[in-house]
PDB file of N, CA and C in Angstrom:
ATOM      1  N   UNK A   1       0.847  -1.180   0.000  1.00  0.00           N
ATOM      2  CA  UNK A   1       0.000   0.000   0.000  1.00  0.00           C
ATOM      3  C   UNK A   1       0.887   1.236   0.000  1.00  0.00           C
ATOM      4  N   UNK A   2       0.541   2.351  -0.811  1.00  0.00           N
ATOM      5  CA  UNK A   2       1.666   3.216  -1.285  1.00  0.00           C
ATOM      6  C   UNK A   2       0.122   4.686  -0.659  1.00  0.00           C
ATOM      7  N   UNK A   3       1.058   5.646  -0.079  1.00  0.00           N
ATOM      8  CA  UNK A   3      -0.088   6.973  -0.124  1.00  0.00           C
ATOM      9  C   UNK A   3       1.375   8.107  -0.337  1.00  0.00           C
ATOM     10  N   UNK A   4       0.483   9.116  -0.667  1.00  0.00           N
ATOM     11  CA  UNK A   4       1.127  10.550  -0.555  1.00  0.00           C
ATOM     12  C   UNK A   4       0.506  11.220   0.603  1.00  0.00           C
ATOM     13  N   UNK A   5       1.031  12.037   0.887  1.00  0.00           N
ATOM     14  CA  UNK A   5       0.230  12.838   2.255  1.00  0.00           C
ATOM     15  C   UNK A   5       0.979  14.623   2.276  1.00  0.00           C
ATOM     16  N   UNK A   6       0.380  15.152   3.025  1.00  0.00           N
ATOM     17  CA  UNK A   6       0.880  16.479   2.846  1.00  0.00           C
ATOM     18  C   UNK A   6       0.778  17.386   4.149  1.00  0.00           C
ATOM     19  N   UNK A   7       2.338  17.250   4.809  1.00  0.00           N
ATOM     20  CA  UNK A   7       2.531  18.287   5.828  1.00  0.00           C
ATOM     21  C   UNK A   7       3.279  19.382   6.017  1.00  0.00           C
ATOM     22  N   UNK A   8       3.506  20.307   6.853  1.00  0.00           N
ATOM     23  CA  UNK A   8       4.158  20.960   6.743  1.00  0.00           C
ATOM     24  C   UNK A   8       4.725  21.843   5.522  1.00  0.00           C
ATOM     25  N   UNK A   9       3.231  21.748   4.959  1.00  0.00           N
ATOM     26  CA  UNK A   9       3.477  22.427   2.975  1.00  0.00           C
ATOM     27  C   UNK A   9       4.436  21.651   2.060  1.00  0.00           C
ATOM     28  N   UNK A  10       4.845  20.341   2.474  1.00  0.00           N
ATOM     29  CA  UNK A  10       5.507  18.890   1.329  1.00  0.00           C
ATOM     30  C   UNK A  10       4.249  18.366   1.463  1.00  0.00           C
ATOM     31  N   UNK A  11       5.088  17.455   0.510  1.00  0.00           N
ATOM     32  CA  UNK A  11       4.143  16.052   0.028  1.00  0.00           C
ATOM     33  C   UNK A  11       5.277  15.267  -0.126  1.00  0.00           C
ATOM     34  N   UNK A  12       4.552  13.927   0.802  1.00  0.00           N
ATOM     35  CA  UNK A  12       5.903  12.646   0.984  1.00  0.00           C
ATOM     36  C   UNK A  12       4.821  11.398   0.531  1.00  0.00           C
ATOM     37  N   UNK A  13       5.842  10.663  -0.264  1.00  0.00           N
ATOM     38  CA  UNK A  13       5.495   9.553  -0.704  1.00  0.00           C
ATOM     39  C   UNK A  13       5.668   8.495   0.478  1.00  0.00           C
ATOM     40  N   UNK A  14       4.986   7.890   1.242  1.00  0.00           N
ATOM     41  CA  UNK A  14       5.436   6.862   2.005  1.00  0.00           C
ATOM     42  C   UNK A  14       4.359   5.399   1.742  1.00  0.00           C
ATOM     43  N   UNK A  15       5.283   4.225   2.345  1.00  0.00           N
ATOM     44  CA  UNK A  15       4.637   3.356   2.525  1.00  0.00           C
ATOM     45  C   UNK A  15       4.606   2.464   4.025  1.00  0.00           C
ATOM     46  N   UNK A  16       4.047   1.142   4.765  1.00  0.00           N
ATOM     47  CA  UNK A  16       3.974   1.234   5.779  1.00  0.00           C
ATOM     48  C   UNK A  16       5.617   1.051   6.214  1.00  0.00           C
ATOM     49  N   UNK A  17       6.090   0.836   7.104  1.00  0.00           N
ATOM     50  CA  UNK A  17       7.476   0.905   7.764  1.00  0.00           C
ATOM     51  C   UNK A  17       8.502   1.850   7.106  1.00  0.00           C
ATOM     52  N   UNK A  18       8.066   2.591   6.709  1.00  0.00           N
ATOM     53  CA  UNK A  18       9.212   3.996   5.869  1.00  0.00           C
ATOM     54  C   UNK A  18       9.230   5.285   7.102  1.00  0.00           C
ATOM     55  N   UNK A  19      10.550   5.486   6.871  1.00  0.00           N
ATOM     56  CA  UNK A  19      10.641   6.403   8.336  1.00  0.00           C
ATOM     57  C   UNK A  19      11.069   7.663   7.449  1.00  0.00           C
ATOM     58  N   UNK A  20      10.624   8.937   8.064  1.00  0.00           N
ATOM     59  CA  UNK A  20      10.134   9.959   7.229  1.00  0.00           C
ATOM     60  C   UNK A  20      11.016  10.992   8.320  1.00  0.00           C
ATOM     61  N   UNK A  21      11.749  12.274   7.156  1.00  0.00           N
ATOM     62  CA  UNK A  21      11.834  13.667   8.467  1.00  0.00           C
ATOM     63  C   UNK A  21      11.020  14.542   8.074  1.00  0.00           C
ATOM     64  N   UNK A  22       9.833  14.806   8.505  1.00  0.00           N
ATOM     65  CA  UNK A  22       8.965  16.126   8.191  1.00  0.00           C
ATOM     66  C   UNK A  22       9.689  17.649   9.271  1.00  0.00           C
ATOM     67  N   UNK A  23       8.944  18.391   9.010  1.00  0.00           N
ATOM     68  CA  UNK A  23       9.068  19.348   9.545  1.00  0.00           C
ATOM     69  C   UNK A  23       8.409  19.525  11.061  1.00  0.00           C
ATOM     70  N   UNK A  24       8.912  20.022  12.048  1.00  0.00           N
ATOM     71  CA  UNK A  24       8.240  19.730  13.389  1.00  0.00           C
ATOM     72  C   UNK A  24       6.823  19.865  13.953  1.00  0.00           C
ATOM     73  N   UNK A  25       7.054  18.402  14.157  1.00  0.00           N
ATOM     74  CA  UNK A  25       5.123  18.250  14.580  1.00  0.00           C
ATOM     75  C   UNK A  25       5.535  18.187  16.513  1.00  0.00           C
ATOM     76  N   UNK A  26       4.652  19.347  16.716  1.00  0.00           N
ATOM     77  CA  UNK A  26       4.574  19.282  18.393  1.00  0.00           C
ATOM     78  C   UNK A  26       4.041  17.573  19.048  1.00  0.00           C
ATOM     79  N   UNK A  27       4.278  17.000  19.624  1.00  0.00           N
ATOM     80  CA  UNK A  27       4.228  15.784  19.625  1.00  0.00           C
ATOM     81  C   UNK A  27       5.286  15.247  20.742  1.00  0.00           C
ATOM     82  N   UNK A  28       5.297  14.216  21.310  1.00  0.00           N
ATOM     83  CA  UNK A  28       6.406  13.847  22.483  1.00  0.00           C
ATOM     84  C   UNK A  28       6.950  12.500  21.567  1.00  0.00           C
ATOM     85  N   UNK A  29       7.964  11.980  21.980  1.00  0.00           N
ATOM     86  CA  UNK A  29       8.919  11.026  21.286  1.00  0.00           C
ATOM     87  C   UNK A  29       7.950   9.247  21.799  1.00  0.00           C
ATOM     88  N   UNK A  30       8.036   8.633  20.830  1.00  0.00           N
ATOM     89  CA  UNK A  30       7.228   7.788  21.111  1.00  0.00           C
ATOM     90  C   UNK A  30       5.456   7.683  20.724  1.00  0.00           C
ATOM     91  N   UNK A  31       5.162   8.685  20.584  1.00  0.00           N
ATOM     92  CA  UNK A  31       3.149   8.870  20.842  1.00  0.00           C
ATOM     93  C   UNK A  31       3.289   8.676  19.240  1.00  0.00           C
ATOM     94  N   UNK A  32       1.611   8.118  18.971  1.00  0.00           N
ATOM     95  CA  UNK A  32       1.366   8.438  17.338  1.00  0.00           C
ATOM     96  C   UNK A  32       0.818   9.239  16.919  1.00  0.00           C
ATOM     97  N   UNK A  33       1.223   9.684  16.044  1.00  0.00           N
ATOM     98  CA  UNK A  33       0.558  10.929  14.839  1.00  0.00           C
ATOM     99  C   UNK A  33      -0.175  10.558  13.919  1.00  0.00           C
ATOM    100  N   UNK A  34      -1.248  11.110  13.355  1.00  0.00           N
ATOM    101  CA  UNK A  34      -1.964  11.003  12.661  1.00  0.00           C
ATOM    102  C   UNK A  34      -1.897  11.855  11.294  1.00  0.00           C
ATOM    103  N   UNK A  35      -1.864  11.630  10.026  1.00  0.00           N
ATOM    104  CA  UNK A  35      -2.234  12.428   9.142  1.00  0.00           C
ATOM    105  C   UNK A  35      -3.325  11.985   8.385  1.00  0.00           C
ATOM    106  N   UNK A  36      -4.104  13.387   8.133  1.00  0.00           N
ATOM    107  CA  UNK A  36      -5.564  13.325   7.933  1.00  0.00           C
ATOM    108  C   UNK A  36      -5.526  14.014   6.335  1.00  0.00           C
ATOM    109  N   UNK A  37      -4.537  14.383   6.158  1.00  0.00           N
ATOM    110  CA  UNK A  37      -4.193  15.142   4.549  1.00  0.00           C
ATOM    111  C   UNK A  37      -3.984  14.020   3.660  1.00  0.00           C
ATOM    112  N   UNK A  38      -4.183  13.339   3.547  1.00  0.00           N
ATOM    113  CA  UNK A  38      -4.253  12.281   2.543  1.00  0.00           C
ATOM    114  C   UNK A  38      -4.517  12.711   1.073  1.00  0.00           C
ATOM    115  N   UNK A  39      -3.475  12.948   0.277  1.00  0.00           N
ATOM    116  CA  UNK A  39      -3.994  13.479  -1.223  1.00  0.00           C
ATOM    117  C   UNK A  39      -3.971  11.711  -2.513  1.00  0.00           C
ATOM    118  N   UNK A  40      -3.204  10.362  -2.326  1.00  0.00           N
ATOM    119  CA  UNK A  40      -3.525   9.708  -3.008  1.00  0.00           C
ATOM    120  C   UNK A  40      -3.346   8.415  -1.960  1.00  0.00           C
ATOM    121  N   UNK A  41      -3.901   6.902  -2.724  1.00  0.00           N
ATOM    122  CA  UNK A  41      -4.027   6.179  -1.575  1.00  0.00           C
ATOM    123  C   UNK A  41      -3.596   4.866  -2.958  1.00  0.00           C
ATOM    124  N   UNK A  42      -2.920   3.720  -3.449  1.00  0.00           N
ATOM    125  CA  UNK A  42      -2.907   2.790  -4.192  1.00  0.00           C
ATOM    126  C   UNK A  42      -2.269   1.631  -3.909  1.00  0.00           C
ATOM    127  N   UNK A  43      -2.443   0.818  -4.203  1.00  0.00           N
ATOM    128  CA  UNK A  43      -1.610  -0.556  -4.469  1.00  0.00           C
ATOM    129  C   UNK A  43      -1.361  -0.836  -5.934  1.00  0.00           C
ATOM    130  N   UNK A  44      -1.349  -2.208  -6.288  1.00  0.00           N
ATOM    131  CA  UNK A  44      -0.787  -2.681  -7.302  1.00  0.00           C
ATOM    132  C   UNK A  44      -2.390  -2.715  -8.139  1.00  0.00           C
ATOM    133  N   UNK A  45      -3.253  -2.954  -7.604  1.00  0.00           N
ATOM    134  CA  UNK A  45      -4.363  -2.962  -7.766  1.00  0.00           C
ATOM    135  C   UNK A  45      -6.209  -1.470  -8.359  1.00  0.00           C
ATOM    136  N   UNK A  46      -5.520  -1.179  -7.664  1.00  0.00           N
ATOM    137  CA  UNK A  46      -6.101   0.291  -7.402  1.00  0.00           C
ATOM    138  C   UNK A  46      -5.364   1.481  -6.675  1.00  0.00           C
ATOM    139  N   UNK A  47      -6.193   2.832  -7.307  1.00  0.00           N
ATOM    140  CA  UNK A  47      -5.510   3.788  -6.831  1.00  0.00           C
ATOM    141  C   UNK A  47      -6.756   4.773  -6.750  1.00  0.00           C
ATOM    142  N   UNK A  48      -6.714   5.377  -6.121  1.00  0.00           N
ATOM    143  CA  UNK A  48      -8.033   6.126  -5.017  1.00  0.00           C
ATOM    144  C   UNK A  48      -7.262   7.844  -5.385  1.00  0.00           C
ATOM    145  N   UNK A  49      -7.669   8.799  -6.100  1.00  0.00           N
ATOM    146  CA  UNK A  49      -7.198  10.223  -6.157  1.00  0.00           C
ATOM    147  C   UNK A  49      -7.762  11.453  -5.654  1.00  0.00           C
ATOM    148  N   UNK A  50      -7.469  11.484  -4.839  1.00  0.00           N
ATOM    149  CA  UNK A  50      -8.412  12.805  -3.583  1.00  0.00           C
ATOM    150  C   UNK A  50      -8.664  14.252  -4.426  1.00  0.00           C
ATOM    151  N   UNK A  51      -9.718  14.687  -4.511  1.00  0.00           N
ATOM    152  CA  UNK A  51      -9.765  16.237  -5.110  1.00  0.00           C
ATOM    153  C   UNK A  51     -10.623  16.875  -4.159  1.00  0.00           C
ATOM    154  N   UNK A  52      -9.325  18.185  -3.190  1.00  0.00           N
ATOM    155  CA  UNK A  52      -8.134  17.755  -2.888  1.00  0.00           C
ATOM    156  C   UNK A  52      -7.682  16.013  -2.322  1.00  0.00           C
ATOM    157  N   UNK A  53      -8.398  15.824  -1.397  1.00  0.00           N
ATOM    158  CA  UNK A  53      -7.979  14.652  -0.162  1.00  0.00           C
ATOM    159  C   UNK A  53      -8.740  13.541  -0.470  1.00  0.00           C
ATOM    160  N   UNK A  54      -8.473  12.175  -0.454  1.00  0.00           N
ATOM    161  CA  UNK A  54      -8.780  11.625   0.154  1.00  0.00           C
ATOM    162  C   UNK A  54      -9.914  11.242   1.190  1.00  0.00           C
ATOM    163  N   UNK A  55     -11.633  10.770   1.014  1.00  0.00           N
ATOM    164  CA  UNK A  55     -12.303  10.667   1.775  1.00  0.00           C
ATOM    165  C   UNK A  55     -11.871   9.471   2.769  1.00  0.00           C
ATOM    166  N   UNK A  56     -12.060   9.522   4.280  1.00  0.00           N
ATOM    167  CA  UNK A  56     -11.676   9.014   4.825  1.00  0.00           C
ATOM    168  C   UNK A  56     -10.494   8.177   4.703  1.00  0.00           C
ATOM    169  N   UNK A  57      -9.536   8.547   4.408  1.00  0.00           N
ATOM    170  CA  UNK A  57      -7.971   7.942   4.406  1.00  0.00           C
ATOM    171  C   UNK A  57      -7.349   8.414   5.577  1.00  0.00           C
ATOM    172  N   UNK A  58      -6.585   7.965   6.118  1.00  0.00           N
ATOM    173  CA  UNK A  58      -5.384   8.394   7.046  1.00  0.00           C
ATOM    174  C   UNK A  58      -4.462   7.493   6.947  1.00  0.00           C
ATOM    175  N   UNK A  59      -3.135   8.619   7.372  1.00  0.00           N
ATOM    176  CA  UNK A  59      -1.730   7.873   8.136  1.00  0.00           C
ATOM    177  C   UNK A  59      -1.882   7.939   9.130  1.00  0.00           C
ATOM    178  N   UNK A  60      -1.349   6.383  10.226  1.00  0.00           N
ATOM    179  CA  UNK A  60      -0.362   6.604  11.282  1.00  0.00           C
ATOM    180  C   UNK A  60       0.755   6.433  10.841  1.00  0.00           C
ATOM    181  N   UNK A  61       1.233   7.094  12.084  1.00  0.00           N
ATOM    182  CA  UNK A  61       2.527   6.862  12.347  1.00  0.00           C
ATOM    183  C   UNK A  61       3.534   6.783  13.722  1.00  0.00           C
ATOM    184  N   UNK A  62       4.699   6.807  14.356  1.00  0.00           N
ATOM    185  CA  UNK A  62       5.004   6.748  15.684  1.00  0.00           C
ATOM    186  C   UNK A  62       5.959   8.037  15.707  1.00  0.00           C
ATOM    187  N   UNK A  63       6.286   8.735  16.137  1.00  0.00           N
ATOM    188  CA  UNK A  63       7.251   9.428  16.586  1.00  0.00           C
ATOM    189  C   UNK A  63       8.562   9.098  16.782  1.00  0.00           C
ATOM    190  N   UNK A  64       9.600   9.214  16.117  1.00  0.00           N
ATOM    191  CA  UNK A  64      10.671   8.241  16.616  1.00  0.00           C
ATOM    192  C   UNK A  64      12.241   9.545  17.897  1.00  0.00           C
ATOM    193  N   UNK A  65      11.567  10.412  16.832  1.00  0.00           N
ATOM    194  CA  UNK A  65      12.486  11.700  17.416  1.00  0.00           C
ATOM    195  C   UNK A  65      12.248  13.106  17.280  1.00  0.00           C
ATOM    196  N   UNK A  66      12.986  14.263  18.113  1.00  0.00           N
ATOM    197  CA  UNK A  66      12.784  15.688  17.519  1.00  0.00           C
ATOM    198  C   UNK A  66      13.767  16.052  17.208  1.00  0.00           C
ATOM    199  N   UNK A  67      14.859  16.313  16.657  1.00  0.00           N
ATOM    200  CA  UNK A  67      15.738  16.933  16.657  1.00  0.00           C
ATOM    201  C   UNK A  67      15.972  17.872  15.538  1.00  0.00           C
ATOM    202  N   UNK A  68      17.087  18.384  15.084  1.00  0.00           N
ATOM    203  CA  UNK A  68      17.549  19.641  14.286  1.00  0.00           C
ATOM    204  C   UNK A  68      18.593  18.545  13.119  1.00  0.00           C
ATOM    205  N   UNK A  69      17.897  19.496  11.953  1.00  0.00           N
ATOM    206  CA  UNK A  69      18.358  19.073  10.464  1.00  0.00           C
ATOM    207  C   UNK A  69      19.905  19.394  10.385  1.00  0.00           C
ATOM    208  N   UNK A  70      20.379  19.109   9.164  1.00  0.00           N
ATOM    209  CA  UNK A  70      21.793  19.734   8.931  1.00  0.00           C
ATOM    210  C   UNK A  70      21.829  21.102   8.885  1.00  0.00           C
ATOM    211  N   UNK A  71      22.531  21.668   8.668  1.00  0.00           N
ATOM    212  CA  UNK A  71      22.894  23.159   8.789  1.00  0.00           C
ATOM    213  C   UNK A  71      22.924  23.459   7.235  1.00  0.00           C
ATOM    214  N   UNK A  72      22.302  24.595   6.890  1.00  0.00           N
ATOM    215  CA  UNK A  72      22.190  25.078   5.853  1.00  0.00           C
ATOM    216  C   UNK A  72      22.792  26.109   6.014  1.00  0.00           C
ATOM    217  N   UNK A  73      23.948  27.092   4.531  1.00  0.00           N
ATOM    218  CA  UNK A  73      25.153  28.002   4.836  1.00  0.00           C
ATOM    219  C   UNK A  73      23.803  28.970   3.986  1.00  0.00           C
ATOM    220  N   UNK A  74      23.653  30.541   4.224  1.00  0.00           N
ATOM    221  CA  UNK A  74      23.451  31.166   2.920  1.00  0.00           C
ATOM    222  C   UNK A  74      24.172  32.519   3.376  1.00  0.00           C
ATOM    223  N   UNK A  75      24.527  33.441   2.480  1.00  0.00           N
ATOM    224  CA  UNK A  75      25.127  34.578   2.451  1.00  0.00           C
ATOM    225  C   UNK A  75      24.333  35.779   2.034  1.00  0.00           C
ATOM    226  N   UNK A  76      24.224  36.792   2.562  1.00  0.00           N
ATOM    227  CA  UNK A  76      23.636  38.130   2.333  1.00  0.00           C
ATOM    228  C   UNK A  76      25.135  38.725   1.993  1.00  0.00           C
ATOM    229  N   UNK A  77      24.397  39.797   1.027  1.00  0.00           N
ATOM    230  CA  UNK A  77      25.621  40.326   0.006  1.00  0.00           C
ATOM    231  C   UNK A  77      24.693  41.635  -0.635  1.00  0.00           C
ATOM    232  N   UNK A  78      26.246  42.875  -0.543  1.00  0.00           N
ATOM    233  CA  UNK A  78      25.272  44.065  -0.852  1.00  0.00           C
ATOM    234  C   UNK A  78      26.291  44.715  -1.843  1.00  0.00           C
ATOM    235  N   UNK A  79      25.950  44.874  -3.225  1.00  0.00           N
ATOM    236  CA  UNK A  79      26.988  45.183  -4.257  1.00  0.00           C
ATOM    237  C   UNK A  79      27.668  46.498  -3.961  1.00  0.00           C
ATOM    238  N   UNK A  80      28.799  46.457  -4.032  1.00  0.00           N
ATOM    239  CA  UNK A  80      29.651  47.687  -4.283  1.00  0.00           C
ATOM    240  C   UNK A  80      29.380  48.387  -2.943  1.00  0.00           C
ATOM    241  N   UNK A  81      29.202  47.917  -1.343  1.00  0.00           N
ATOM    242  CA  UNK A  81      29.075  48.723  -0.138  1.00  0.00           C
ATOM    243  C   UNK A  81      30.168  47.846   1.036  1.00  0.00           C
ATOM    244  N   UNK A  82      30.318  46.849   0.163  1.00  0.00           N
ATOM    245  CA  UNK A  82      31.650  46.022   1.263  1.00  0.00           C
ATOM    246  C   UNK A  82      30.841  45.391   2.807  1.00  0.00           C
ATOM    247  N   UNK A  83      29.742  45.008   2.037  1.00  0.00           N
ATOM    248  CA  UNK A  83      28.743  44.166   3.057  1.00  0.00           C
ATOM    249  C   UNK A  83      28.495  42.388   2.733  1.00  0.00           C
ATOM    250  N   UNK A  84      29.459  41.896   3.403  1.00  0.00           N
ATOM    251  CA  UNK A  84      28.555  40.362   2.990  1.00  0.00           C
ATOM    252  C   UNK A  84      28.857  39.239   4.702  1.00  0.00           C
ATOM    253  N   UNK A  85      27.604  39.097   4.925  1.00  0.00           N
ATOM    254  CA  UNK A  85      27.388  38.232   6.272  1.00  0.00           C
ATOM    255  C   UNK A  85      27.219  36.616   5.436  1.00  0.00           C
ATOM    256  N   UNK A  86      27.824  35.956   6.432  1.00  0.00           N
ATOM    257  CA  UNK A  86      27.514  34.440   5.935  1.00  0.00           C
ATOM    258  C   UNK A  86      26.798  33.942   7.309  1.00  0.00           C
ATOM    259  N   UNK A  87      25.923  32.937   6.606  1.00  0.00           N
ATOM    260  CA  UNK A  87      24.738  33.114   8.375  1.00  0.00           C
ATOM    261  C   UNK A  87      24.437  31.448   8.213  1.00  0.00           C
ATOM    262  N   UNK A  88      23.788  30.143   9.020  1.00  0.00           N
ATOM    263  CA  UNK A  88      23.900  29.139   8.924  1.00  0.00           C
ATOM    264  C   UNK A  88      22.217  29.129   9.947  1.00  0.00           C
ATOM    265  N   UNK A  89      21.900  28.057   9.445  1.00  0.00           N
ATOM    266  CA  UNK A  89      20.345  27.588   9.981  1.00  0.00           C
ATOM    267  C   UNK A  89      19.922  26.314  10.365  1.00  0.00           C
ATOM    268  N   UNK A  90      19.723  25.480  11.114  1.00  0.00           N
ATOM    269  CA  UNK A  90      19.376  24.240  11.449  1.00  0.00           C
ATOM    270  C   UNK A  90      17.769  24.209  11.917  1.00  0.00           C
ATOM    271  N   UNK A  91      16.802  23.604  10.844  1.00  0.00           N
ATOM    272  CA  UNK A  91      15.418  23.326  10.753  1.00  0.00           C
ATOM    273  C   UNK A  91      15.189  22.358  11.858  1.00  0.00           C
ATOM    274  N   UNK A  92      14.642  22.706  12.759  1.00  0.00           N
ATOM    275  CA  UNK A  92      13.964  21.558  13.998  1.00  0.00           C
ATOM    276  C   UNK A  92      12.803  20.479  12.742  1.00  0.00           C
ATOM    277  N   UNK A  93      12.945  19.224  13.129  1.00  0.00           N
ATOM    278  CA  UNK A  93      12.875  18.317  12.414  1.00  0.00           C
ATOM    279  C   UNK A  93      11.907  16.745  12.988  1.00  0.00           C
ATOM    280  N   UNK A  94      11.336  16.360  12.464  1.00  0.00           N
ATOM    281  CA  UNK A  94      10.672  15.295  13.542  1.00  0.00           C
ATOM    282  C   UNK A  94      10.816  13.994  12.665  1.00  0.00           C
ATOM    283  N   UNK A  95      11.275  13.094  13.492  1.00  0.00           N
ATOM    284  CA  UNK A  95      11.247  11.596  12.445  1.00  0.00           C
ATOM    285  C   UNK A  95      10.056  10.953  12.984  1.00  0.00           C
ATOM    286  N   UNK A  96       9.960  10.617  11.710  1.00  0.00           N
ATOM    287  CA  UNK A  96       8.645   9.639  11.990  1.00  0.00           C
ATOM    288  C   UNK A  96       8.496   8.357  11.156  1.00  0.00           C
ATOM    289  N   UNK A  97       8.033   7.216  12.137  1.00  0.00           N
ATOM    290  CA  UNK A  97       7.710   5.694  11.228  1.00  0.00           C
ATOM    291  C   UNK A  97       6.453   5.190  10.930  1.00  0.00           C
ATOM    292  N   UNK A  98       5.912   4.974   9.801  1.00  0.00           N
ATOM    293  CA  UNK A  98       4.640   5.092   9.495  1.00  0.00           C
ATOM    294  C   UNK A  98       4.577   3.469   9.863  1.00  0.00           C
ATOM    295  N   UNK A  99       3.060   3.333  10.216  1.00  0.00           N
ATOM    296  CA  UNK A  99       2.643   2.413  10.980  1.00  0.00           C
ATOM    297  C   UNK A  99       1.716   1.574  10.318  1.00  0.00           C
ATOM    298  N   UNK A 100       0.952   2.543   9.833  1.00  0.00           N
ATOM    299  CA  UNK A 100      -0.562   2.029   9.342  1.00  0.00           C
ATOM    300  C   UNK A 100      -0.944   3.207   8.417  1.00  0.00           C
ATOM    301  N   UNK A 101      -1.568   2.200   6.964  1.00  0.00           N
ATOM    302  CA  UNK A 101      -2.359   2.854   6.096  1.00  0.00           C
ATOM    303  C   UNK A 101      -3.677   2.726   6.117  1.00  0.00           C
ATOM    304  N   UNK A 102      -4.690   3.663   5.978  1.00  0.00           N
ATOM    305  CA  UNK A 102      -6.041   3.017   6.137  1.00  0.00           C
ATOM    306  C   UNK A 102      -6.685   3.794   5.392  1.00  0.00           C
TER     307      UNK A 102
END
């Protein structure tokens, strides 16, 4: 069973036991999450296309962690004034293992 789903303004392809980093879902380490955004739902068999969602579809999933992404470098730069800052960012991040398709 294959779905797409859509959080945090992505869309992730998952299937059941695929462990995912979305963007941070308030949530404690361990508890399950639910996604209710369901945009496609298929197997080998059929495929179900939500306009937008999915009627009654959901993901679970478990929480596995919270932590912070890699560090991203970007530079601000100001022509011809002898201004350039280099600045670095780490996205708080949530893993998650999908559990159940339904």
């Amino acid at each position: 069973m294959l779905a797409i789903i859509r959080t945090g303004g992505k869309q992730y392809k998952v299937k059941e036991g695929d462990k995912i980093k979305v963007e941070k879902i308030e949530e404690e380490e361990g508890k399950k999450v639910t996604f209710s955004d369901v945009l496609l739902v298929g197997d080998e068999k059929a495929v179900k296309v939500g306009a937008p969602q999915v009627k009654g579809a959901k993901v679970e999933g478990k929480v596995l962690a919270q932590k912070k992404d890699k560090k991203v470098w970007g530079i601000k730069h100001k022509a011809k004034k002898r201004y350039k800052v280099k600045f670095g960012h780490r996205q708080q991040v949530t893993e998650v293992e999908i559990t159940k398709i339904a």
